[in-house]
Protein backbone atom coordinates (compact mmCIF):
# COMPACT_ATOMS: atom_id res chain seq x y z
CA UNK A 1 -16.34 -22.96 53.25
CA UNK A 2 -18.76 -24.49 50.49
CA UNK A 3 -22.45 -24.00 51.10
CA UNK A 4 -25.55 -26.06 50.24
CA UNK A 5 -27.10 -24.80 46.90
CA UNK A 6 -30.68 -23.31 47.66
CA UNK A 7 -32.01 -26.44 45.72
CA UNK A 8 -30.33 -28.85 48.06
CA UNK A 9 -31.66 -27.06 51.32
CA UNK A 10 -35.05 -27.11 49.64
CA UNK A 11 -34.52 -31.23 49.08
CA UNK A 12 -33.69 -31.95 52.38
CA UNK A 13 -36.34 -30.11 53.80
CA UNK A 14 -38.78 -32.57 51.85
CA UNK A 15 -36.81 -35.40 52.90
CA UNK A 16 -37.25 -34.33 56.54
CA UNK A 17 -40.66 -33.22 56.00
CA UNK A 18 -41.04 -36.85 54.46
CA UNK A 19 -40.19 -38.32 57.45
CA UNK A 20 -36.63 -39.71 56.64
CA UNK A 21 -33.90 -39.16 59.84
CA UNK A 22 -31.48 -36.73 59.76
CA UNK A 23 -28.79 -39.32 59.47
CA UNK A 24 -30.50 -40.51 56.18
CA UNK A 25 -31.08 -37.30 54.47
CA UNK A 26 -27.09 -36.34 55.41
CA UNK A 27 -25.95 -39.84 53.73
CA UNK A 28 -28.57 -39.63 50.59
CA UNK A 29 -26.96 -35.70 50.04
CA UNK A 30 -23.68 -36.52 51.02
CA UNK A 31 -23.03 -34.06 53.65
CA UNK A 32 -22.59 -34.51 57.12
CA UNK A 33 -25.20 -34.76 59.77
CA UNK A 34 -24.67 -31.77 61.69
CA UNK A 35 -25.03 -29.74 58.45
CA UNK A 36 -28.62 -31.12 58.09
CA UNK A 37 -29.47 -30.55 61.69
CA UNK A 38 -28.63 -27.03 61.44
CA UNK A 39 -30.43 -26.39 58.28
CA UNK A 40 -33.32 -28.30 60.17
CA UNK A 41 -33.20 -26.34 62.88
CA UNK A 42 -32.89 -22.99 61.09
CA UNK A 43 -35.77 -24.03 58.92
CA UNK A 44 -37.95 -24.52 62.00
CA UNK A 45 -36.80 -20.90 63.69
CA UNK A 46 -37.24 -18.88 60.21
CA UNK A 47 -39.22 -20.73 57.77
CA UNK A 48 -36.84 -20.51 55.31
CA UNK A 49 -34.03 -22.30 53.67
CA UNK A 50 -32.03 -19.48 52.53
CA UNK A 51 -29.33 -17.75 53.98
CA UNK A 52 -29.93 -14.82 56.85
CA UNK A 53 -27.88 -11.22 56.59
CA UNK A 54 -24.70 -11.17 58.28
CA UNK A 55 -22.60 -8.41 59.58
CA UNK A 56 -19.44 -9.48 58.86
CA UNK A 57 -16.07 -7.42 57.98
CA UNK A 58 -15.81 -7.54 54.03
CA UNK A 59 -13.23 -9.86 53.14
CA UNK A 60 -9.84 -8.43 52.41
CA UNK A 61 -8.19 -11.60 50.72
CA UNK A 62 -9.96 -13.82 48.54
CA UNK A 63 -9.79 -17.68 48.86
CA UNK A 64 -6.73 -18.34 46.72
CA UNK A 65 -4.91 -15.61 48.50
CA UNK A 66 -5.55 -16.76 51.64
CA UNK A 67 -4.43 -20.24 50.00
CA UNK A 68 -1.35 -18.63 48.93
CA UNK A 69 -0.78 -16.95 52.22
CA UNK A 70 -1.12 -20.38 54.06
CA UNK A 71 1.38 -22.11 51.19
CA UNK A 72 4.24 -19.28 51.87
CA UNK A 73 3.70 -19.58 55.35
CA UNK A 74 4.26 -23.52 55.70
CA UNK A 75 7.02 -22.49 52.89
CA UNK A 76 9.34 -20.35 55.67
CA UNK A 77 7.64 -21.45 59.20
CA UNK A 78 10.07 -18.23 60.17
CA UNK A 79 8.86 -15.85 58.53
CA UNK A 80 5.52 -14.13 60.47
CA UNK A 81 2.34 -14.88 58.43
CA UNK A 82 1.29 -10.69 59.29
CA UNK A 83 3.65 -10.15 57.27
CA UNK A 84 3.28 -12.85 54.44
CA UNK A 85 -0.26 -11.69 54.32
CA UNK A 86 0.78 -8.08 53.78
CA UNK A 87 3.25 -8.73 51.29
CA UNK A 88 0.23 -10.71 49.42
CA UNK A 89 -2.56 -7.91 49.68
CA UNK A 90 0.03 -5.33 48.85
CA UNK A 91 0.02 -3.24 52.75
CA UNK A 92 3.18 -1.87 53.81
CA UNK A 93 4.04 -2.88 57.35
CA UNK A 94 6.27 -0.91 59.68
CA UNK A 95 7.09 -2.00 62.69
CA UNK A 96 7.65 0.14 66.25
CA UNK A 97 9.14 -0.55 68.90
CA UNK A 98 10.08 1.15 72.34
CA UNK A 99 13.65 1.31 72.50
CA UNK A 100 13.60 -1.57 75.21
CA UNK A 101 16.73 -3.54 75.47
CA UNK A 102 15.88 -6.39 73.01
CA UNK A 103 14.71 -4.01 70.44
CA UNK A 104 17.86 -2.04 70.07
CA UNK A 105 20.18 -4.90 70.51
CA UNK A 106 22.80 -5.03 67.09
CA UNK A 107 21.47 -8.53 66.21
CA UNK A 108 18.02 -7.47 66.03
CA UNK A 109 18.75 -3.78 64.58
CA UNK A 110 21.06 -5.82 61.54
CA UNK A 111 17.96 -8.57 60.96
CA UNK A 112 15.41 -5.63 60.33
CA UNK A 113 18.37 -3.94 58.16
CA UNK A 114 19.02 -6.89 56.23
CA UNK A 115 14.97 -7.46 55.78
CA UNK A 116 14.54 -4.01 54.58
CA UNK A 117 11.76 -3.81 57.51
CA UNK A 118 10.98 -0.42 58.04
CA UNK A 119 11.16 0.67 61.77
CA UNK A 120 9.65 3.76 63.61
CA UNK A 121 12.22 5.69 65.24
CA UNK A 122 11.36 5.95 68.65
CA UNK A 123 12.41 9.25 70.78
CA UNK A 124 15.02 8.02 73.95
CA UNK A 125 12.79 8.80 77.02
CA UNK A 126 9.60 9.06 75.84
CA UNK A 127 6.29 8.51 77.18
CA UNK A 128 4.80 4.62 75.69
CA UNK A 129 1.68 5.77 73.99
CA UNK A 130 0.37 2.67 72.69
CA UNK A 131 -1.26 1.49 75.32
């Protein structure tokens, strides 16, 4: 998502700070209200326009992956986007499964087959450890 350059934050403050609305400021910087509000508000809590530390996950994909991701994805509707997005930041998936009926079924044994989808053998009678 695009942010507000530091020396747009720092102009809207002075608008606000110059008395012009919320509404105003949004329209004159072309951005939508709620975005000015925020900053508003955050300016009042902090004292500062700038953005606070986060403790986020690093990315993984960048944005045109994750565009690419989405564009296979609509591509083959069918095809599970865990697995489009593997395929596009190089993991290799394997799936398990626990020998239920479904599972071992010949339809679904020759669709993994034919999708070279790797699949963890699972011993007959065994406990289910995955949960």
């Amino acid at each position: 998502m695009p942010q507000m350059s530091q020396v747009l934050r720092k102009r809207a403050i002075g608008m606000l700070t110059a008395g012009m609305s919320t509404r105003a400021v949004a329209r004159e910087l072309d951005v939508h209200f709620s975005t000015i509000s925020r900053l508003q508000r955050c300016f009042r809590e902090f004292g500062s326009t700038s953005n606070r530390p986060h403790n986020r996950r690093p990315r993984l994909t960048t944005p045109a992956q994750d565009l690419h991701i989405q564009h296979l994805h609509l591509q083959d509707h069918l095809r599970p986007a865990t697995r489009t997005a593997a395929a596009t930041i190089g993991l290799h998936l394997m799936l398990q499964h626990d020998n239920a009926q479904p599972h071992v079924t010949s339809i679904c044994t020759q669709f993994l087959e034919a999708e070279n989808i790797p699949v963890l053998a699972w011993p007959a009678y065994s406990l289910d450890v995955t949960h």
